[in-house]
Protein backbone atom coordinates (compact mmCIF):
# COMPACT_ATOMS: atom_id res chain seq x y z
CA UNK A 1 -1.50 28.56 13.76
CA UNK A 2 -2.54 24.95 15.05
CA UNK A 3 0.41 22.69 14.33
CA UNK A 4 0.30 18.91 14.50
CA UNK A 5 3.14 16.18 14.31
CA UNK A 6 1.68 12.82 14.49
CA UNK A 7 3.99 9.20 13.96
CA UNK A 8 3.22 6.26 12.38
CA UNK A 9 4.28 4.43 15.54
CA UNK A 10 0.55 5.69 16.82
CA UNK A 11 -1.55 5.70 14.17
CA UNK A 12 -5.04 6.85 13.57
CA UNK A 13 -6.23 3.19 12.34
CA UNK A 14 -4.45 0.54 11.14
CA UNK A 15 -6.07 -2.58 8.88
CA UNK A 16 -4.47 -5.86 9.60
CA UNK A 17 -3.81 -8.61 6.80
CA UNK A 18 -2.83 -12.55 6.97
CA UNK A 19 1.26 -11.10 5.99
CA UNK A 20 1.00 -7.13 6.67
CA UNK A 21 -1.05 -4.01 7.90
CA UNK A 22 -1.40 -0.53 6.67
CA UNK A 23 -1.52 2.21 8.78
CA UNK A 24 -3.23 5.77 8.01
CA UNK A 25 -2.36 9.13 9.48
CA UNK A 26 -4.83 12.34 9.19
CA UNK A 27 -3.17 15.21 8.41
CA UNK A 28 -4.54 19.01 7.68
CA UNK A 29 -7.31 16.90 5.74
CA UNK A 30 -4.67 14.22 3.91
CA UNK A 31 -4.71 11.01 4.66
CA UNK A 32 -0.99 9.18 4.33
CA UNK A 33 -0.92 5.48 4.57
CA UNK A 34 2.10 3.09 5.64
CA UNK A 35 1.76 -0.37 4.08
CA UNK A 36 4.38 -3.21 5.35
CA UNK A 37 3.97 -6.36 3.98
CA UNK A 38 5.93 -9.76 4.61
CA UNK A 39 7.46 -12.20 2.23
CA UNK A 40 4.42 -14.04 0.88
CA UNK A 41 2.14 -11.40 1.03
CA UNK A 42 -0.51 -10.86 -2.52
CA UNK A 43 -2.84 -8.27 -2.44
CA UNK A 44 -5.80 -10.41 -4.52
CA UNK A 45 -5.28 -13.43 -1.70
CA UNK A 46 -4.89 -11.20 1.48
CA UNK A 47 -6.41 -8.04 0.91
CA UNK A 48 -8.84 -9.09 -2.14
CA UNK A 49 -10.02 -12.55 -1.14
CA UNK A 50 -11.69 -11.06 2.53
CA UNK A 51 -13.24 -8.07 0.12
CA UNK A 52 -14.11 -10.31 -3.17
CA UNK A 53 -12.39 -8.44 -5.11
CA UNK A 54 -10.15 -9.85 -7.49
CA UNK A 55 -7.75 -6.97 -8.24
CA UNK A 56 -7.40 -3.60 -6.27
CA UNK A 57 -8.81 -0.55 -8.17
CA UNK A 58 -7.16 2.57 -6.20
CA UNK A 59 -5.02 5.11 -7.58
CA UNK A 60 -1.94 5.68 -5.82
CA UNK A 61 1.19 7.88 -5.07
CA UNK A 62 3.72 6.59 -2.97
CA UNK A 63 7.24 5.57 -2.20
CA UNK A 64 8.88 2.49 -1.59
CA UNK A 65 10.96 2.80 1.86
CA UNK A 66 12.31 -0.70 1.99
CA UNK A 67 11.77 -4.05 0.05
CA UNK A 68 10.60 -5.18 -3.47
CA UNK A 69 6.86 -5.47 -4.91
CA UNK A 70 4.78 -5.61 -7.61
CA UNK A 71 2.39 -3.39 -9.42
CA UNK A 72 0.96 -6.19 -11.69
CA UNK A 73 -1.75 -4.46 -14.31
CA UNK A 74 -4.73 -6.69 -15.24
CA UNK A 75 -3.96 -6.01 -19.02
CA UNK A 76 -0.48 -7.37 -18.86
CA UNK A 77 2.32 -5.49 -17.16
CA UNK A 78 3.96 -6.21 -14.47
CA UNK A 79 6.18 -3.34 -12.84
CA UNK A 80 8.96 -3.77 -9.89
CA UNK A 81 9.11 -1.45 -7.34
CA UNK A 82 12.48 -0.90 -5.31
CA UNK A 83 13.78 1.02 -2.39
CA UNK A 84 13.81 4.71 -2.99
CA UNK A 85 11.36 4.39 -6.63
CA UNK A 86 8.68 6.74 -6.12
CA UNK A 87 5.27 5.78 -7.91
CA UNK A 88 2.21 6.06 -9.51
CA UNK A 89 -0.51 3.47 -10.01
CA UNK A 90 -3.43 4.20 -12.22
CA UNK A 91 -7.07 3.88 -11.11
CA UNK A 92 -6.92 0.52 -13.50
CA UNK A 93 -7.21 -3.33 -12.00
CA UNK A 94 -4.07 -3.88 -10.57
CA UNK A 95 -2.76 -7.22 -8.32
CA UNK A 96 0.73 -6.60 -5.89
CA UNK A 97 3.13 -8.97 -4.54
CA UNK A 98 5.93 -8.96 -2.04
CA UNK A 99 9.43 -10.42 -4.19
CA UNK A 100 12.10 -11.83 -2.29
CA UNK A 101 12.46 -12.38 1.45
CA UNK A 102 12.66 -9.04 2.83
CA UNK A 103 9.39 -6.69 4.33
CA UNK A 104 8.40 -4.24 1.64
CA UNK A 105 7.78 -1.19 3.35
CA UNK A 106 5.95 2.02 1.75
CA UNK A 107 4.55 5.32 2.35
CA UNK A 108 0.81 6.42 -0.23
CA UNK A 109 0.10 9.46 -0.34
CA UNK A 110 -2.68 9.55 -2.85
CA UNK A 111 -5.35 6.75 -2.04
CA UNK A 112 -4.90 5.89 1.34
CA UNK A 113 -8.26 6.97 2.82
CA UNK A 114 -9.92 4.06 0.42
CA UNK A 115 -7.28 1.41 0.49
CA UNK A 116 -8.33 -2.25 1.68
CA UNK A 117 -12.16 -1.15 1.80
């Protein structure tokens, strides 16, 4: 039995954005990503805009770690996410936002091999 620990603080890549990154670890064949994004940060102006794409279109699973965001659905509604919510976004146009002034910090476990490409 081949056991592997990996950290976050040495990922396998990491994707850079104007207010935030998102790292990915490989793991037995699962990908898990870290997103941390800064006060300001929009996914359709700093991960959409350099793609031109106007709304992300990944499915996720994930939980929030730290902060407050957005999963804001094309058709209308607009869902907080806090601290310690886990969650599941639909494969449907979606936009995100950071609220308030803190880092939003979160971990995806579903999606994160195709997010931001």
């Amino acid at each position: 039995m081949d056991m592997v620990l990996k950290q976050f603080d040495n990922p396998d890549e990491v994707t850079t954005f104007d207010k935030g990154k998102f790292e990915t670890v490989t793991l037995g064949g699962m990908t898990i990503g870290r997103a941390t994004y800064m006060p300001g940060w929009k996914w359709s102006s700093d991960v959409g805009q350099p793609l031109g794409k106007d709304f992300c279109d990944v499915e996720h699973v994930g939980m929030v770690i730290s902060g407050c965001a957005t999963a804001a659905f094309a058709d209308g509604p607009v869902v907080e996410m806090h601290e310690g919510d886990l969650f599941y976004i639909p494969r449907q146009p979606h936009d995100s936002w950071v609220i308030g002034d803190q880092p939003y910090v979160s971990l995806h476990f579903l999606g994160a091999s195709h997010y931001a490409k």
